[in-house]
Protein backbone atom coordinates (compact mmCIF):
# COMPACT_ATOMS: atom_id res chain seq x y z
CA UNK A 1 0.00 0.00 0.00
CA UNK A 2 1.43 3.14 -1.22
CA UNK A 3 2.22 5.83 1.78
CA UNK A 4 2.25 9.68 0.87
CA UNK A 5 5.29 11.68 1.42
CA UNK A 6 5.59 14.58 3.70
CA UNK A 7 4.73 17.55 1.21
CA UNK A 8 1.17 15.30 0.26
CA UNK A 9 0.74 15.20 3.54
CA UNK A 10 1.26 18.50 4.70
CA UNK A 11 -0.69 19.90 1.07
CA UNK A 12 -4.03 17.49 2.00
CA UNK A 13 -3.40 18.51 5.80
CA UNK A 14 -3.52 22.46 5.50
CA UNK A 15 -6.81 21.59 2.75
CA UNK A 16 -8.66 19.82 5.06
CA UNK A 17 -7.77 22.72 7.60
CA UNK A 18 -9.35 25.39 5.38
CA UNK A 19 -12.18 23.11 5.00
CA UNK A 20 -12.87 22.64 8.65
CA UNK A 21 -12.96 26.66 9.16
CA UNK A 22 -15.22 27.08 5.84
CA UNK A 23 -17.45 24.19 7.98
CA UNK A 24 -18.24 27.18 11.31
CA UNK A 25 -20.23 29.17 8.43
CA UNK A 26 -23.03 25.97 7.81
CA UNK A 27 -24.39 26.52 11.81
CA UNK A 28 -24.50 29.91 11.09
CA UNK A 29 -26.21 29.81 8.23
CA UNK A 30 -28.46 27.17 9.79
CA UNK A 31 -28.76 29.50 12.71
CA UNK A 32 -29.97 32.64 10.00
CA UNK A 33 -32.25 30.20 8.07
CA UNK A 34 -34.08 28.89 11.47
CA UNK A 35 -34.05 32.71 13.13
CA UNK A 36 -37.96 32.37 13.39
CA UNK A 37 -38.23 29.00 15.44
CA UNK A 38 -35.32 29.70 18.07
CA UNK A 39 -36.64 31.18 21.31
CA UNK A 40 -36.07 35.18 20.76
CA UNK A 41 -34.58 35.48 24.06
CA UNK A 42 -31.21 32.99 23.07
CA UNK A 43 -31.18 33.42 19.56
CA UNK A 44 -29.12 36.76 19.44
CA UNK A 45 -26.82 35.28 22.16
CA UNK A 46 -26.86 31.88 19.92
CA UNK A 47 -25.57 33.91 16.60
CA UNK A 48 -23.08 35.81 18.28
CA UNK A 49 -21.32 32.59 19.44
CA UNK A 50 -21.23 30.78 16.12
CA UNK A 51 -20.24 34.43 14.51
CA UNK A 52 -17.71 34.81 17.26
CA UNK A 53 -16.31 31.06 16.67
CA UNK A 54 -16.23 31.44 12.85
CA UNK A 55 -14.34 34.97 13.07
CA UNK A 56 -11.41 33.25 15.32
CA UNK A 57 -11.33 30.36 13.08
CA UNK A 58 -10.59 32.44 10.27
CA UNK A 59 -8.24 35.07 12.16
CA UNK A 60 -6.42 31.31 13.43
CA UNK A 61 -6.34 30.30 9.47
CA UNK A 62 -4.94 33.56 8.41
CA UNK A 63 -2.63 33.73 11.09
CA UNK A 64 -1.25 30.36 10.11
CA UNK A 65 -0.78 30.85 6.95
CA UNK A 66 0.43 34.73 6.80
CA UNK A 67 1.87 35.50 10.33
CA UNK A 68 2.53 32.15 10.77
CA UNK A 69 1.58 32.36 14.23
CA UNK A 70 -2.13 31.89 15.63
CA UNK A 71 -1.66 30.87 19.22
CA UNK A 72 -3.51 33.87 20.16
CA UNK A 73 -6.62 33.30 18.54
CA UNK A 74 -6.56 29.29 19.30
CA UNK A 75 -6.76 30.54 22.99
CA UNK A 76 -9.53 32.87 22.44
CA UNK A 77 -11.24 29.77 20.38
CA UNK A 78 -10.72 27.81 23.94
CA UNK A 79 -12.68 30.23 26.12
CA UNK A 80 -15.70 31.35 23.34
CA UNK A 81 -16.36 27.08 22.54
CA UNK A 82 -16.06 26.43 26.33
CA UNK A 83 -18.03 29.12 27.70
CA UNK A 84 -21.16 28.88 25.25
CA UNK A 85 -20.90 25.13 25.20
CA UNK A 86 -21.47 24.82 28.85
CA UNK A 87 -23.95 27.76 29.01
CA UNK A 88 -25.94 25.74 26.51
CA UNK A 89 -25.88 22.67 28.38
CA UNK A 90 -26.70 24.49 31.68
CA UNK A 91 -30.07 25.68 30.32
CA UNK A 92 -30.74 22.40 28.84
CA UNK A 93 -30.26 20.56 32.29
CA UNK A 94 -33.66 19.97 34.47
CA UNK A 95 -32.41 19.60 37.46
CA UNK A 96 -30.48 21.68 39.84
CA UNK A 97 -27.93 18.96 40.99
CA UNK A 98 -26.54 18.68 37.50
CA UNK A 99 -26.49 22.37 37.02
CA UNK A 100 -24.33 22.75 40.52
CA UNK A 101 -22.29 20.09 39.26
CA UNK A 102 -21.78 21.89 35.83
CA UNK A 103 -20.96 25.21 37.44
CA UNK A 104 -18.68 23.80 39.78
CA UNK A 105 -16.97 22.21 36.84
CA UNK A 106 -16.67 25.67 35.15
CA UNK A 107 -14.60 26.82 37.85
CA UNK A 108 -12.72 24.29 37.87
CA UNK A 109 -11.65 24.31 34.48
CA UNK A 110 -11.44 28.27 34.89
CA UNK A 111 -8.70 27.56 37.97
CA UNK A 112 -6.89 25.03 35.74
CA UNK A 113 -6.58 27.44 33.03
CA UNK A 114 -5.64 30.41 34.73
CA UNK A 115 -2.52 28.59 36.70
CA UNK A 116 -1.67 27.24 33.53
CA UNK A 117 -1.67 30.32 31.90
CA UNK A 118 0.44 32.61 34.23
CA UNK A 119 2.86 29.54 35.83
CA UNK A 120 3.65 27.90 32.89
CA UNK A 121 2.43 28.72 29.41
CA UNK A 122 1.76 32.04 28.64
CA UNK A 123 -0.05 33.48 25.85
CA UNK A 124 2.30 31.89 23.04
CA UNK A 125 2.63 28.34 24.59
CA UNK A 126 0.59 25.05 24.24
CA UNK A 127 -2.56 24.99 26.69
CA UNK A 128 -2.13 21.56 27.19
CA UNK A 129 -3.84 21.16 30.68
CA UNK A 130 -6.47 24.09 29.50
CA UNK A 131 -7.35 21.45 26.74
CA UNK A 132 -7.60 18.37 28.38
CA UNK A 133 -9.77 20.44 31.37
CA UNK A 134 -11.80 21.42 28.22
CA UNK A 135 -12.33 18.15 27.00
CA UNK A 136 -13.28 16.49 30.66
CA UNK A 137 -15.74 19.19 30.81
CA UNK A 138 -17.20 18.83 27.51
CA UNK A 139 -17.34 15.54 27.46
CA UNK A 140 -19.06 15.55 31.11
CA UNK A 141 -21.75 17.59 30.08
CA UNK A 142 -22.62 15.62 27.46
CA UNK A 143 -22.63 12.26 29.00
CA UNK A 144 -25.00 14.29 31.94
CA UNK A 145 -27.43 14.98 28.98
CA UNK A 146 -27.20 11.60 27.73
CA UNK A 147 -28.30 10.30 31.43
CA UNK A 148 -31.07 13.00 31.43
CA UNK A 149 -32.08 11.52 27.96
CA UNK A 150 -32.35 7.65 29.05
CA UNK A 151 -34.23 9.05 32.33
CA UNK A 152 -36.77 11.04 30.27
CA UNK A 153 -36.64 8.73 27.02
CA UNK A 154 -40.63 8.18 26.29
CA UNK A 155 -40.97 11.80 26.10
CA UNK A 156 -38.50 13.05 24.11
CA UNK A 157 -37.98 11.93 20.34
CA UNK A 158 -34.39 11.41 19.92
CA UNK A 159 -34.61 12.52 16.02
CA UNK A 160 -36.13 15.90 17.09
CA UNK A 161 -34.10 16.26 20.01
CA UNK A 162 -31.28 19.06 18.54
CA UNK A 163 -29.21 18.34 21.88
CA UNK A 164 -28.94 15.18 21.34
CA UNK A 165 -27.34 15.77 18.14
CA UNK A 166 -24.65 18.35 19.77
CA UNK A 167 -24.01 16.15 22.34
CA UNK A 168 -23.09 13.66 20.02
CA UNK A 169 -21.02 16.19 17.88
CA UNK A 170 -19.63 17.12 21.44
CA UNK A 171 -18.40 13.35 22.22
CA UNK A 172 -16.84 12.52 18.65
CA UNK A 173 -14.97 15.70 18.73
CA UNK A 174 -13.61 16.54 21.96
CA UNK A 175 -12.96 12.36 22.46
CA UNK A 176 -11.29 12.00 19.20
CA UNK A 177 -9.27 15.16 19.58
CA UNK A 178 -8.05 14.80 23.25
CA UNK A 179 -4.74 12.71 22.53
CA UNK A 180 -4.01 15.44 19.31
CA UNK A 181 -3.83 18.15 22.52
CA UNK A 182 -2.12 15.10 24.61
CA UNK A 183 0.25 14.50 22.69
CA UNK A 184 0.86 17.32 19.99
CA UNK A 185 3.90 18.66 22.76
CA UNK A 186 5.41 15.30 22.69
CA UNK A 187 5.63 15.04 19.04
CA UNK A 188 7.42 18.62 18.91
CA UNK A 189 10.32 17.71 20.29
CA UNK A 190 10.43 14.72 18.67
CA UNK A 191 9.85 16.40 15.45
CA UNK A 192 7.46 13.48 14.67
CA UNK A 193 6.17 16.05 11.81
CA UNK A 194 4.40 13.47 9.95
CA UNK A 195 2.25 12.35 12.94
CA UNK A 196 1.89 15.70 14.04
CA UNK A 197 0.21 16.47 10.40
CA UNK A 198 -1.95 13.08 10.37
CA UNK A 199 -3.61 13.90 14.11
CA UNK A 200 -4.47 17.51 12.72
CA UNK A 201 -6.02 15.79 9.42
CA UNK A 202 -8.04 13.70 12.11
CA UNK A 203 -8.78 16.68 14.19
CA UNK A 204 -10.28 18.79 11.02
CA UNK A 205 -12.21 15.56 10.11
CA UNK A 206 -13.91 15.32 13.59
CA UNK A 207 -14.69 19.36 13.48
CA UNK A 208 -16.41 18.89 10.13
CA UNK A 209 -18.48 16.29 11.51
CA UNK A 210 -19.12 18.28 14.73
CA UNK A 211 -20.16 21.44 12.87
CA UNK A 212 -22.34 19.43 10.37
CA UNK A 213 -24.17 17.99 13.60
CA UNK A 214 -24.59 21.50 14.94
CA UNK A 215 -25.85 22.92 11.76
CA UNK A 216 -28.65 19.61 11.77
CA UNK A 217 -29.41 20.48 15.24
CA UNK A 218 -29.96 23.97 14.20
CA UNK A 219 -32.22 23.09 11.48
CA UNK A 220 -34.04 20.73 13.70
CA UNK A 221 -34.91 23.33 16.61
CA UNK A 222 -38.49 24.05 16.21
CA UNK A 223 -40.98 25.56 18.98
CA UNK A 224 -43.14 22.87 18.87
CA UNK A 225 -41.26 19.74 19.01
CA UNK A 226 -38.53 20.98 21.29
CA UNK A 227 -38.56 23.36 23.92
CA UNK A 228 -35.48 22.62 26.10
CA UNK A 229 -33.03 23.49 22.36
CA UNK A 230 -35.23 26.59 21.76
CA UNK A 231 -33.30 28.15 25.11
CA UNK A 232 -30.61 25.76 25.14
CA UNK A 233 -28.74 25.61 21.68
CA UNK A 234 -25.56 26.45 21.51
């Protein structure tokens, strides 16, 4: 079986890149095409995020490619997915005890990134532990939803159910991408380049599937078949 070399590699890596960036604008437009049948109180809020997240993406793509340095805007990209991510699953929660336990992971992963950020890292430095925090928490939330799902499963159809669908999005992506933020320091120093390209082809595989997911939960919010997305989507 033929392997590629490093320059195919690198060429199909930085394409799929650019691809996964061009992906943030589907929610959105999903987001503008469904305006009507979010809940007017969230959907401003809602379009602001996915705005927000698409104009970091590109600033992180152009800062790649021109500055050839986008560490800022990756951190940004950090807080802004983190922060509406677990807003969204706070209002979609029923209960208070998995609301406490979702702010009290908040802070937690606030604390984490914070130390990281003035002890060790720094603005320009891999956000290693920030990531992996992120991840935990993500992948937390979701797997609280799912519970709340399988607890209140003959009243919810899990078609129509647009959380179900990000929290789906939210376990492929953060699970598949947690050993790219693992490990990506690692391979550095080793100047394992070609692995280091391959895990960021699998990384901008998983966040076209994630924002594909997010655009279908979009277009599946609808005032009548779901009200816990209409003030809960992210």
């Amino acid at each position: 079986m033929p392997t590629l070399d490093s320059a195919s590699l690198v060429s199909i890596a930085k394409q799929l890149n650019t691809i996964s960036v061009v992906s943030y604008s589907v929610p959105v437009l999903a987001c503008i095409w469904r305006w009507h049948f979010l809940s007017s109180p969230y959907r401003t809020l809602l379009l602001f995020a996915l705005s927000t997240t698409l104009l970091l993406n590109t600033l992180s793509e152009v800062g790649r490619q021109v500055w050839h340095n986008n560490l800022v805007y990756n951190y940004l990209i950090i807080w802004t997915e983190t922060l509406f991510l677990v807003y969204t699953y706070f209002k979609a929660f029923h209960n208070r005890r998995s609301q406490r336990i979702i702010i009290a992971a908040v802070l937690l992963f606030v604390l984490i990134a914070l130390v990281e950020f003035l002890n060790w890292s720094g603005l320009y430095w891999t956000k290693t532990y920030t990531r992996i925090a992120q991840s935990i928490l993500l992948l937390g939330a979701a797997l609280m939803y799912f519970e709340q799902v399988l607890q209140e499963l003959r009243n919810i159809r899990l078609e129509r159910d647009p959380m179900f669908l990000v929290s789906v999005g939210v376990t492929l992506y953060y699970s598949g991408t947690l050993m790219v933020f693992v490990m990506e320091d690692s391979m550095h120093k080793h100047q394992q380049t070609n692995q280091i390209w391959t895990m960021y082809m699998i990384q901008s595989v998983l966040l076209i599937g994630f924002n594909a997911l997010l655009a279908l939960a979009l277009y599946r919010a609808s005032k009548k078949e779901n009200p816990v997305i209409r003030s809960a989507t992210y």
